[in-house]
C-alpha atoms as a PDB file:
ATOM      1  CA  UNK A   1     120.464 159.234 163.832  1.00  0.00           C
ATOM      2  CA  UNK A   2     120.552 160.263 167.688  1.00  0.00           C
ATOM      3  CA  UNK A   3     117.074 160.409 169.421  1.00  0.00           C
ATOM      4  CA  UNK A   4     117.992 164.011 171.073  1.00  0.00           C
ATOM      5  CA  UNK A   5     115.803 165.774 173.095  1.00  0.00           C
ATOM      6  CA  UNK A   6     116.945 169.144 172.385  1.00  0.00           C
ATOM      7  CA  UNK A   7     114.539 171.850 174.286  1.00  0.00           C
ATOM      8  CA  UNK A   8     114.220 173.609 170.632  1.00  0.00           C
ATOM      9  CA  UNK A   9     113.131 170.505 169.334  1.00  0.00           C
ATOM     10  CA  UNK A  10     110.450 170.135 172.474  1.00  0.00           C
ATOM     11  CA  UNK A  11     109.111 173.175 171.647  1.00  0.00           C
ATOM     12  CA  UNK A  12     108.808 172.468 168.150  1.00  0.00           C
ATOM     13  CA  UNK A  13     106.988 169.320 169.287  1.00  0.00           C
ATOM     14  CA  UNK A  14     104.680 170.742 171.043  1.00  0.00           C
ATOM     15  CA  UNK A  15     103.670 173.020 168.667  1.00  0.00           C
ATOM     16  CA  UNK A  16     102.763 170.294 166.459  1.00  0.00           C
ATOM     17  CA  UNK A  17     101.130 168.000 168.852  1.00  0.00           C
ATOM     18  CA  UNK A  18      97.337 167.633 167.459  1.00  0.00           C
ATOM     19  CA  UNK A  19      98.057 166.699 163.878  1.00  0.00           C
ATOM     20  CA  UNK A  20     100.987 164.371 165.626  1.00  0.00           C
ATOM     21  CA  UNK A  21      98.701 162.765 168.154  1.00  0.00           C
ATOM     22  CA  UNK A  22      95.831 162.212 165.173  1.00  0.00           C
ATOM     23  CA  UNK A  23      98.421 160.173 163.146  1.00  0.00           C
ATOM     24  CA  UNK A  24      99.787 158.199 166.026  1.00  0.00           C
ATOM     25  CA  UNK A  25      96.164 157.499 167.262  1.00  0.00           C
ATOM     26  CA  UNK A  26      95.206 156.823 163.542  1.00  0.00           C
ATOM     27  CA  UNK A  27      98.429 154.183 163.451  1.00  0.00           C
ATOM     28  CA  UNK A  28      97.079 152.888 167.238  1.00  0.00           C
ATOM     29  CA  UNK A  29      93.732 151.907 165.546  1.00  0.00           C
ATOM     30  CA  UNK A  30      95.581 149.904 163.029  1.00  0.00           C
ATOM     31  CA  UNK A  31      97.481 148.033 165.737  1.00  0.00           C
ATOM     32  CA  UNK A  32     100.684 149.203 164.571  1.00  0.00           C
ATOM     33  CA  UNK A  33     103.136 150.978 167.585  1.00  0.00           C
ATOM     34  CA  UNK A  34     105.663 153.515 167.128  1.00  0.00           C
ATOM     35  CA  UNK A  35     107.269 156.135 169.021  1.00  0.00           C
ATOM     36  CA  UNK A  36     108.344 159.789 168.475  1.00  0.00           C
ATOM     37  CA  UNK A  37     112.315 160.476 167.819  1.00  0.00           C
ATOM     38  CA  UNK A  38     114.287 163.430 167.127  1.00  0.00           C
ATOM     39  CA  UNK A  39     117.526 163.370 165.008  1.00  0.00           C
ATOM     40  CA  UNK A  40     118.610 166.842 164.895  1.00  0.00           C
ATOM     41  CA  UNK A  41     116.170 169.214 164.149  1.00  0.00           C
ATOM     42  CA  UNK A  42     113.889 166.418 161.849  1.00  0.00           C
ATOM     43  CA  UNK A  43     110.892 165.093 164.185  1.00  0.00           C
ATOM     44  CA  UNK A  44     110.444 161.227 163.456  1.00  0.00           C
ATOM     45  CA  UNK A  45     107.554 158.523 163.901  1.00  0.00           C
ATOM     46  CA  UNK A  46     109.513 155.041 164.408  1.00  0.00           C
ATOM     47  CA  UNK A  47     107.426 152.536 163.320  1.00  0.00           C
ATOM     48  CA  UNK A  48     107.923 149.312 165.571  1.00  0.00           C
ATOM     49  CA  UNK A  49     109.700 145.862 165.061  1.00  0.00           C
ATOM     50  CA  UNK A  50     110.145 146.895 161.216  1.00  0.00           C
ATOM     51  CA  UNK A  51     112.680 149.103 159.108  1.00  0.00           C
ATOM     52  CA  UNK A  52     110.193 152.396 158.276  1.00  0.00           C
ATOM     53  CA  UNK A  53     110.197 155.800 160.067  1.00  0.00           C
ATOM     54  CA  UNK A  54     108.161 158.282 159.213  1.00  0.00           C
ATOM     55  CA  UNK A  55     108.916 161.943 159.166  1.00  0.00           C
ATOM     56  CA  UNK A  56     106.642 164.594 160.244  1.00  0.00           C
ATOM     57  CA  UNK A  57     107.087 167.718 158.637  1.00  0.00           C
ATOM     58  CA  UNK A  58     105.455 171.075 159.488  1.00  0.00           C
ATOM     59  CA  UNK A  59     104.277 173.345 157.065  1.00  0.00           C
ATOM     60  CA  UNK A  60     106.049 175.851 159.519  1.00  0.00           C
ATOM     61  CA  UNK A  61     109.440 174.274 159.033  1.00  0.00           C
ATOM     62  CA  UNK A  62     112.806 175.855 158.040  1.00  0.00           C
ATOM     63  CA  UNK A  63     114.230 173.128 156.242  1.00  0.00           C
ATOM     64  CA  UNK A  64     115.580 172.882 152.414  1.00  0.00           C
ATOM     65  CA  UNK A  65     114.859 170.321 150.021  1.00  0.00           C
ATOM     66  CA  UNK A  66     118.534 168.935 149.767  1.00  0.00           C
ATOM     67  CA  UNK A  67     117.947 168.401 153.947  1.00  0.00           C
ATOM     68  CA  UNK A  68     115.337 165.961 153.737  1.00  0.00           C
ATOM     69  CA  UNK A  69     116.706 164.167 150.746  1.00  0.00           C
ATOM     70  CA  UNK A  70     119.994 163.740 152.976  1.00  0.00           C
ATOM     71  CA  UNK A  71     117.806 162.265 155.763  1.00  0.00           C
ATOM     72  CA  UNK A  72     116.254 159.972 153.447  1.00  0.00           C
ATOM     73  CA  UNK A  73     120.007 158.556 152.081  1.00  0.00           C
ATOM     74  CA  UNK A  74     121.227 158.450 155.180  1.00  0.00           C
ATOM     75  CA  UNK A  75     118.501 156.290 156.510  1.00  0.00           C
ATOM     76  CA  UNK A  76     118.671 154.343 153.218  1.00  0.00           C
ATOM     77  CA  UNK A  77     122.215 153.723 153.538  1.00  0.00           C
ATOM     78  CA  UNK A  78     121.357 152.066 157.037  1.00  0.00           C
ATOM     79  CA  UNK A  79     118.704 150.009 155.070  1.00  0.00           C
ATOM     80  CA  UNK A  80     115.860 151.714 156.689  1.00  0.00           C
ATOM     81  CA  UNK A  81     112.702 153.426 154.547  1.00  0.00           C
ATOM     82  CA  UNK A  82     112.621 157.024 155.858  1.00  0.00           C
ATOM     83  CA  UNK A  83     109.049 159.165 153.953  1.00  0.00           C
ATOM     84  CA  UNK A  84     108.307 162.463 154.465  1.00  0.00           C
ATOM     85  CA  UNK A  85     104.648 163.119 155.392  1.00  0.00           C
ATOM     86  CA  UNK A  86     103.865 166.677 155.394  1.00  0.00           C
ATOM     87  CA  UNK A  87     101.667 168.764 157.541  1.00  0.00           C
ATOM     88  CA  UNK A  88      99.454 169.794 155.231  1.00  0.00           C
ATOM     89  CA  UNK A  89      98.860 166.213 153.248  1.00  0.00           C
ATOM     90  CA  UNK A  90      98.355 164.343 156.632  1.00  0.00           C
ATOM     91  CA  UNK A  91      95.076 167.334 156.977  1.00  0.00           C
ATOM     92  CA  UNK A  92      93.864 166.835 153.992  1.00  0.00           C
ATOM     93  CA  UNK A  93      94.350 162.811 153.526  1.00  0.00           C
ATOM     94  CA  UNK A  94      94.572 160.701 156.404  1.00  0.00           C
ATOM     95  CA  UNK A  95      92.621 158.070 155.218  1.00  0.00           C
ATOM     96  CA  UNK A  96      94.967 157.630 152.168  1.00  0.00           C
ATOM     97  CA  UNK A  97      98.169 158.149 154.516  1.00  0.00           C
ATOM     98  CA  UNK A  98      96.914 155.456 157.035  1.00  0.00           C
ATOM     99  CA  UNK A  99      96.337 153.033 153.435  1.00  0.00           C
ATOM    100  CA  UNK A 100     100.063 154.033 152.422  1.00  0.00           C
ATOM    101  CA  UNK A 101     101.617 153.603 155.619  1.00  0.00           C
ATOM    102  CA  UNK A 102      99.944 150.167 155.956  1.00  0.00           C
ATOM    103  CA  UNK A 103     100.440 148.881 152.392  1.00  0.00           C
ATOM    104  CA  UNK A 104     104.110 149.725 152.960  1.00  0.00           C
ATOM    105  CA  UNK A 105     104.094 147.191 156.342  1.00  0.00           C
ATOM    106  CA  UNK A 106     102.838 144.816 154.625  1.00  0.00           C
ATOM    107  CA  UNK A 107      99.092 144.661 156.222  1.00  0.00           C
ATOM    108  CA  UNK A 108      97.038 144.601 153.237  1.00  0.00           C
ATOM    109  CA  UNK A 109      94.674 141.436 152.225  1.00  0.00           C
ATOM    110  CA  UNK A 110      96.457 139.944 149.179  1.00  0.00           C
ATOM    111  CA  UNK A 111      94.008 140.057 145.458  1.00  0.00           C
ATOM    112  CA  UNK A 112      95.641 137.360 142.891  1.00  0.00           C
ATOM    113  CA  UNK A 113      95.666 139.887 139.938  1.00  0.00           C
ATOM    114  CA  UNK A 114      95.283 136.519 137.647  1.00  0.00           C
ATOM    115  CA  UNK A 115      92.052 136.796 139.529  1.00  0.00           C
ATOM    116  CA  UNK A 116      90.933 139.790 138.188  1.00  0.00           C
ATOM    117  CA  UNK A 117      89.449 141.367 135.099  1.00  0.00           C
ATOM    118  CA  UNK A 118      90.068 144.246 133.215  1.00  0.00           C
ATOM    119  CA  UNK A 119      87.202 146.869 132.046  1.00  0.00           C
ATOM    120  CA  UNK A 120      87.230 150.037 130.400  1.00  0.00           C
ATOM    121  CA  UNK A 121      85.970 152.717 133.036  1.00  0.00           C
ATOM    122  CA  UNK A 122      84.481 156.188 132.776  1.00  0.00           C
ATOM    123  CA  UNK A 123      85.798 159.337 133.946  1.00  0.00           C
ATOM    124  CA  UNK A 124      83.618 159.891 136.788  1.00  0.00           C
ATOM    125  CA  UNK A 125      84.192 156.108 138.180  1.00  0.00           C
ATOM    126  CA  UNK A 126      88.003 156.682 137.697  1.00  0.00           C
ATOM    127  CA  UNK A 127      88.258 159.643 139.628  1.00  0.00           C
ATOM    128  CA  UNK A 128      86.014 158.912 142.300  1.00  0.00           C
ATOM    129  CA  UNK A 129      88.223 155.788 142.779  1.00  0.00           C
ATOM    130  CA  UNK A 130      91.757 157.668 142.775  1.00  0.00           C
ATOM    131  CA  UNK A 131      90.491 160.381 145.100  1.00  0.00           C
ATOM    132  CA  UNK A 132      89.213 158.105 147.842  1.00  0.00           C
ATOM    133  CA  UNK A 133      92.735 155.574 147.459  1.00  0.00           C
ATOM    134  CA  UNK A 134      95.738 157.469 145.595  1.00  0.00           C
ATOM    135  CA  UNK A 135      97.644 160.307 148.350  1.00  0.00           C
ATOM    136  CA  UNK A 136      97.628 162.856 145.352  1.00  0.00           C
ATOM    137  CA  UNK A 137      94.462 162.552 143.935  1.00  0.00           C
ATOM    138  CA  UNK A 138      92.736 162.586 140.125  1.00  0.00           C
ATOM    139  CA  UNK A 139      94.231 164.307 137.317  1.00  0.00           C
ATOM    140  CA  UNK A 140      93.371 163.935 133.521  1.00  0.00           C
ATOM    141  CA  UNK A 141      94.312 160.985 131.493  1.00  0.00           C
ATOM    142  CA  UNK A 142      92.971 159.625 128.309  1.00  0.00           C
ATOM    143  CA  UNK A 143      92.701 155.985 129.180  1.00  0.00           C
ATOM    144  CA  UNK A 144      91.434 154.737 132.240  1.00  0.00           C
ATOM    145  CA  UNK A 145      91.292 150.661 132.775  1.00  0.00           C
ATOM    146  CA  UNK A 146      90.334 148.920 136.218  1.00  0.00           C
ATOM    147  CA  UNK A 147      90.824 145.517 137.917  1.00  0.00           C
ATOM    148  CA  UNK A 148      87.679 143.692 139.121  1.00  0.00           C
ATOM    149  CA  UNK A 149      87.374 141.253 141.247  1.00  0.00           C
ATOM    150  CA  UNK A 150      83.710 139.384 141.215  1.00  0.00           C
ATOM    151  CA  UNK A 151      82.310 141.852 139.743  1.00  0.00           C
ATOM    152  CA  UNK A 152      83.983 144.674 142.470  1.00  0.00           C
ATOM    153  CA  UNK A 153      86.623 147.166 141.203  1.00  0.00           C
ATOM    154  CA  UNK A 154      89.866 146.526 143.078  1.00  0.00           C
ATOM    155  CA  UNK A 155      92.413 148.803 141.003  1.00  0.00           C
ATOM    156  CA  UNK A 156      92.469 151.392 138.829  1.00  0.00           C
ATOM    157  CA  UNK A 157      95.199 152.389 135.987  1.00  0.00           C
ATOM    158  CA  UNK A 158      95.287 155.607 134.431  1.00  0.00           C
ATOM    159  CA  UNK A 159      97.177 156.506 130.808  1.00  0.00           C
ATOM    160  CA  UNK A 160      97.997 159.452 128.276  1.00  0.00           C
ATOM    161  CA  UNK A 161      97.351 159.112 124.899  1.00  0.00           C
ATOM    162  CA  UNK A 162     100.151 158.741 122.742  1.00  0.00           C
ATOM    163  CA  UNK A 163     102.712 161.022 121.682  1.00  0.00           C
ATOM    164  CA  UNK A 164     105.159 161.168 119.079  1.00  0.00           C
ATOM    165  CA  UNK A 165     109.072 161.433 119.679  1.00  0.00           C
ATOM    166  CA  UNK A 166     111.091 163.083 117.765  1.00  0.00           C
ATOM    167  CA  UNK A 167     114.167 160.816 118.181  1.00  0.00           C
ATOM    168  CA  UNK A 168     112.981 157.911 116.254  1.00  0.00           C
ATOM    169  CA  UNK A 169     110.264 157.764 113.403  1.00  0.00           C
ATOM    170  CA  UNK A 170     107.206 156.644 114.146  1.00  0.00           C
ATOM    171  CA  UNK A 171     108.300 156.646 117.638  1.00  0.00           C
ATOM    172  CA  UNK A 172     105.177 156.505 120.821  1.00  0.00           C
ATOM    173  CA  UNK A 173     105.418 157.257 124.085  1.00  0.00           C
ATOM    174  CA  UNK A 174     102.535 157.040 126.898  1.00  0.00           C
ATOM    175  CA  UNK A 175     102.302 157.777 130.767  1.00  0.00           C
ATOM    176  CA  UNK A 176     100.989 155.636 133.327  1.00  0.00           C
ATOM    177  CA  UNK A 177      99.492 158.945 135.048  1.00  0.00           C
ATOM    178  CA  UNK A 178      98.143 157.333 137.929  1.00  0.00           C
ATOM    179  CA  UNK A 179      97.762 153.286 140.009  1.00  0.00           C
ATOM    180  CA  UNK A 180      95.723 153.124 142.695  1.00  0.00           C
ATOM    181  CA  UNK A 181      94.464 150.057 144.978  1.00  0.00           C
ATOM    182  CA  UNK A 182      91.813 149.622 146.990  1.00  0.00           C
ATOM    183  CA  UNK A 183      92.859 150.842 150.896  1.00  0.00           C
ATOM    184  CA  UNK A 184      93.422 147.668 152.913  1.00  0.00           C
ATOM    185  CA  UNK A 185      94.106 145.534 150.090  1.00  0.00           C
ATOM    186  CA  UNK A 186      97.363 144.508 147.322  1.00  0.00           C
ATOM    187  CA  UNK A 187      96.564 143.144 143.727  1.00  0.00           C
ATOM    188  CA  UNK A 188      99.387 140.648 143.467  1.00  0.00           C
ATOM    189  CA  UNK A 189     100.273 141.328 139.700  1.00  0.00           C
ATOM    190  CA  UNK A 190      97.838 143.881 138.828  1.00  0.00           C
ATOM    191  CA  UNK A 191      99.603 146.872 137.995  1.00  0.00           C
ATOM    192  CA  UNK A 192     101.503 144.004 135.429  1.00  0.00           C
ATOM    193  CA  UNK A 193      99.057 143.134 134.148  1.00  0.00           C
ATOM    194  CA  UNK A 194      97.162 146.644 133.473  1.00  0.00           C
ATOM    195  CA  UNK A 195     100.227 147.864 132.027  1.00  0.00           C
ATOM    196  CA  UNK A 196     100.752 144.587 129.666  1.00  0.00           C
ATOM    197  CA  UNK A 197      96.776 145.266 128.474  1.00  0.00           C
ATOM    198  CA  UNK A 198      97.037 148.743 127.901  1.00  0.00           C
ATOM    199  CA  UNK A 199     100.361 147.695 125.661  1.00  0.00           C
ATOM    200  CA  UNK A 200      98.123 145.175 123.823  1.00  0.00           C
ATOM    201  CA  UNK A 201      95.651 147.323 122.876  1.00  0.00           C
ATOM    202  CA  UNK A 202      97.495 151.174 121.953  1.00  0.00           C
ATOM    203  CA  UNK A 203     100.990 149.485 120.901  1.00  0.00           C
ATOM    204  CA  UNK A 204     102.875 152.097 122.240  1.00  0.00           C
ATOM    205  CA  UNK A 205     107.251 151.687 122.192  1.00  0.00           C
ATOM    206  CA  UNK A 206     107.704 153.000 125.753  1.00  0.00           C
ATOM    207  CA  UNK A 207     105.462 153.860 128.787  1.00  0.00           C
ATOM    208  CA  UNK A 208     107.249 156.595 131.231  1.00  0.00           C
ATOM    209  CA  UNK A 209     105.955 157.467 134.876  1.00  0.00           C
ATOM    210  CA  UNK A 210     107.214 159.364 138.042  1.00  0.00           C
ATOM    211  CA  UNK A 211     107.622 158.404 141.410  1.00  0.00           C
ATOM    212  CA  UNK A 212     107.299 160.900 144.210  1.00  0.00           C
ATOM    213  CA  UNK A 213     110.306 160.727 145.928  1.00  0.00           C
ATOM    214  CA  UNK A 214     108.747 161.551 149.534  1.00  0.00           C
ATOM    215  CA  UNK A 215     107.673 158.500 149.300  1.00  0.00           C
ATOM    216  CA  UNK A 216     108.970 156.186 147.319  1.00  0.00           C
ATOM    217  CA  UNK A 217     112.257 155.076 145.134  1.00  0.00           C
ATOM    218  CA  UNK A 218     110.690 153.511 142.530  1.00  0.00           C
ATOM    219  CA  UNK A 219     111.323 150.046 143.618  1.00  0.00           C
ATOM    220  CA  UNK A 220     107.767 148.772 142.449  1.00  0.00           C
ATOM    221  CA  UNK A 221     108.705 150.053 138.541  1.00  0.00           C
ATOM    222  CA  UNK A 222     112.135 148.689 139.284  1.00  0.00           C
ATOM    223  CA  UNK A 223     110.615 145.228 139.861  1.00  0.00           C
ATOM    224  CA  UNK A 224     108.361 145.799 136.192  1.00  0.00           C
ATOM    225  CA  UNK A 225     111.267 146.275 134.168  1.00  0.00           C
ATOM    226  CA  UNK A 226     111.298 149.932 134.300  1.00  0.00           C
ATOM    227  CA  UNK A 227     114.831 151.965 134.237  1.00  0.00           C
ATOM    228  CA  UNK A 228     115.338 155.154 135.841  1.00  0.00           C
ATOM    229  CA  UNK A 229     115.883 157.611 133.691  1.00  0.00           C
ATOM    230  CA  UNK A 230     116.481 161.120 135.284  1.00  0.00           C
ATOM    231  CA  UNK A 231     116.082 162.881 139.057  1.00  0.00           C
ATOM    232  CA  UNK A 232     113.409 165.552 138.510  1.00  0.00           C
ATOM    233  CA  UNK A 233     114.324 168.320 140.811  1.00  0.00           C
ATOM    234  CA  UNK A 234     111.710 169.764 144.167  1.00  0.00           C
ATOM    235  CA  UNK A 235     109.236 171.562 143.142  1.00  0.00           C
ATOM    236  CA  UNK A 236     107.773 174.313 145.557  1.00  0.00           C
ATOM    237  CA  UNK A 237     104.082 174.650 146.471  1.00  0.00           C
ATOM    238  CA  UNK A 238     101.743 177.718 147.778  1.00  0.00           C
ATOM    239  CA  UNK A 239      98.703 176.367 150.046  1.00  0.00           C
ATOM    240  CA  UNK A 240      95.128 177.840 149.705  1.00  0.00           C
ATOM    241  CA  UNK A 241      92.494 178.231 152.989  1.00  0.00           C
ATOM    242  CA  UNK A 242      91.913 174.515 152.340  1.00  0.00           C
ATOM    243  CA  UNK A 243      95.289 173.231 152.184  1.00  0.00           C
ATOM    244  CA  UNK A 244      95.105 172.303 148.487  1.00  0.00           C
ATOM    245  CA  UNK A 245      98.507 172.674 147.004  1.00  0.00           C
ATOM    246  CA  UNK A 246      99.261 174.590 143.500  1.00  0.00           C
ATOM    247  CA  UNK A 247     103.131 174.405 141.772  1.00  0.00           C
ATOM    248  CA  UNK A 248     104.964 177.516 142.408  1.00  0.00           C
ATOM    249  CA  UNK A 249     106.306 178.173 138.659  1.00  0.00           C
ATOM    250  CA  UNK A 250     109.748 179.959 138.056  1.00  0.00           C
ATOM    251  CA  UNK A 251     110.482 180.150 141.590  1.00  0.00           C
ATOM    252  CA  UNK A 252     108.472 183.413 142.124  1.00  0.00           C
ATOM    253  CA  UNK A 253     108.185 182.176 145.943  1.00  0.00           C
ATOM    254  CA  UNK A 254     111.470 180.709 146.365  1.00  0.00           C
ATOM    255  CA  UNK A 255     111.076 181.242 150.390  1.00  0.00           C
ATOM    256  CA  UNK A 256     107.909 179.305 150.660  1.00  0.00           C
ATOM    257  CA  UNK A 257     108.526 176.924 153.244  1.00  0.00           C
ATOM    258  CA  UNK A 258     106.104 173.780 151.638  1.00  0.00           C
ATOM    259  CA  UNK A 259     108.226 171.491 149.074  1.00  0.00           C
ATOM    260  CA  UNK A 260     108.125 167.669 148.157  1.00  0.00           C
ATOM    261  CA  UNK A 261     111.731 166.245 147.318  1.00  0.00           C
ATOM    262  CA  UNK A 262     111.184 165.804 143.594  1.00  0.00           C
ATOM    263  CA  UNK A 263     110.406 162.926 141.484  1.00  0.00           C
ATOM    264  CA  UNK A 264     112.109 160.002 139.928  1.00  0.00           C
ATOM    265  CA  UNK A 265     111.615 159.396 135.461  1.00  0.00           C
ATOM    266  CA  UNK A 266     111.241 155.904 134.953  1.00  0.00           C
ATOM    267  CA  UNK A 267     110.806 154.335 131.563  1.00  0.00           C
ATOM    268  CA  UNK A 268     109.814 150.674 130.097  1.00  0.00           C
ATOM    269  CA  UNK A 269     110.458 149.923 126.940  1.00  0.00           C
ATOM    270  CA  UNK A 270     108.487 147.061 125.193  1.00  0.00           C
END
């Protein structure tokens, strides 16, 4: 983990400057300091007085999946939290980065989830909530349950309707598709408590989710009783004019340079 200057790695820098400068400035207005780094050929935000750096990777980058997820175990084995923020998701969602970033530090105001209530939302409410506080956005679910706070929605928990498995009669399974907290703040509890309701009420046997490795090892699941069930493999991603990323089936674009590091399985069993 040398901070090497190489005049490659300069140039690389410089190429990347703007969208390096707007998260750095974006970090500045949240008071938190850090300083560029290069270890090998991986460009690296070091976030001050605390154990998270930040890599910075450019959609124009030459590296292989397998790289980064080295990078990432090698800082883990120094017990340092190394993510990978790419190019094209700090363009299209700095807001939600600069929320990550900061509810990983530790900045957040603390909600009491005991605090809270639950309420059935709509679709339209659901989404619009996810979109402006989760990094990846909406998708579809079937169930969609938030966390209010006097009367103000704090959280949001999104599920898939049940599904039979074939291993054992009579046998559900769901998906917690998506959790997402309002920017700025933690509900101490809530996702607990969403997931315990949401048991309550469909009486499912197991609820599954994924955690996106660039960012994450699951320790949040880990901490809810989940296990960790399988390592889903990279998938690869084409960008449109906007940046918006689509999954590259069957490896038909195996060379495309833009990637995420996979996913982890986790699964709780009630």
């Amino acid at each position: 983990m040398a901070d090497n200057l190489a005049p490659l790695n300069q140039l690389a820098f410089n190429q990347n400057i703007e969208w390096h400068h707007q998260l750095r400035s974006g970090l500045a207005d949240l008071e938190i300091e850090c300083h560029f780094s290069f270890d090998h050929d991986f460009c690296l935000l070091k976030l001050a007085n605390c154990k998270l750096v930040v890599h910075l990777v450019s959609i124009a980058n030459h590296h292989q999946p397998q790289a980064l997820i080295n990078l990432q175990e090698e800082y883990h084995i120094a017990e340092i939290k190394l993510i990978h923020l790419w190019e094209d998701v700090w363009l299209t969602r700095p807001l939600q980065v600069l929320a990550r970033i900061g509810s990983l530090l530790g900045l957040n105001v603390r909600i009491h989830g005991r605090k809270t209530k639950i309420y059935k939302i709509a679709k339209p409410v659901a989404d619009e909530f996810i979109n402006e506080n989760h990094l990846q956005g909406a998708v579809n679910s079937r169930y969609k349950f938030g966390l209010f706070e006097n009367e103000e929605l704090v959280a949001v928990a999104t599920f898939s309707a049940l599904r039979g498995m074939n291993h054992t009669e009579n046998y559900k399974s769901a998906e917690l598709i998506r959790f997402a907290v309002k920017s700025g703040y933690t509900v101490t509890g809530g996702l607990s408590k969403l997931i315990s309701h949401f048991s309550e009420l469909l009486k499912p046997n197991d609820l599954m989710t994924y955690a996106d490795r660039d960012w994450s090892a699951g320790e949040a699941y880990a901490t809810l009783g989940f296990s960790l069930t399988a390592t889903i493999a990279p998938k690869q991603f084409s960008l449109d004019q906007n940046l918006n990323r689509s999954i590259i089936k069957d490896n038909a674009e195996a060379n495309t340079a833009v990637f995420n590091t996979g996913s982890l399985k986790f699964i709780l069993k009630f």
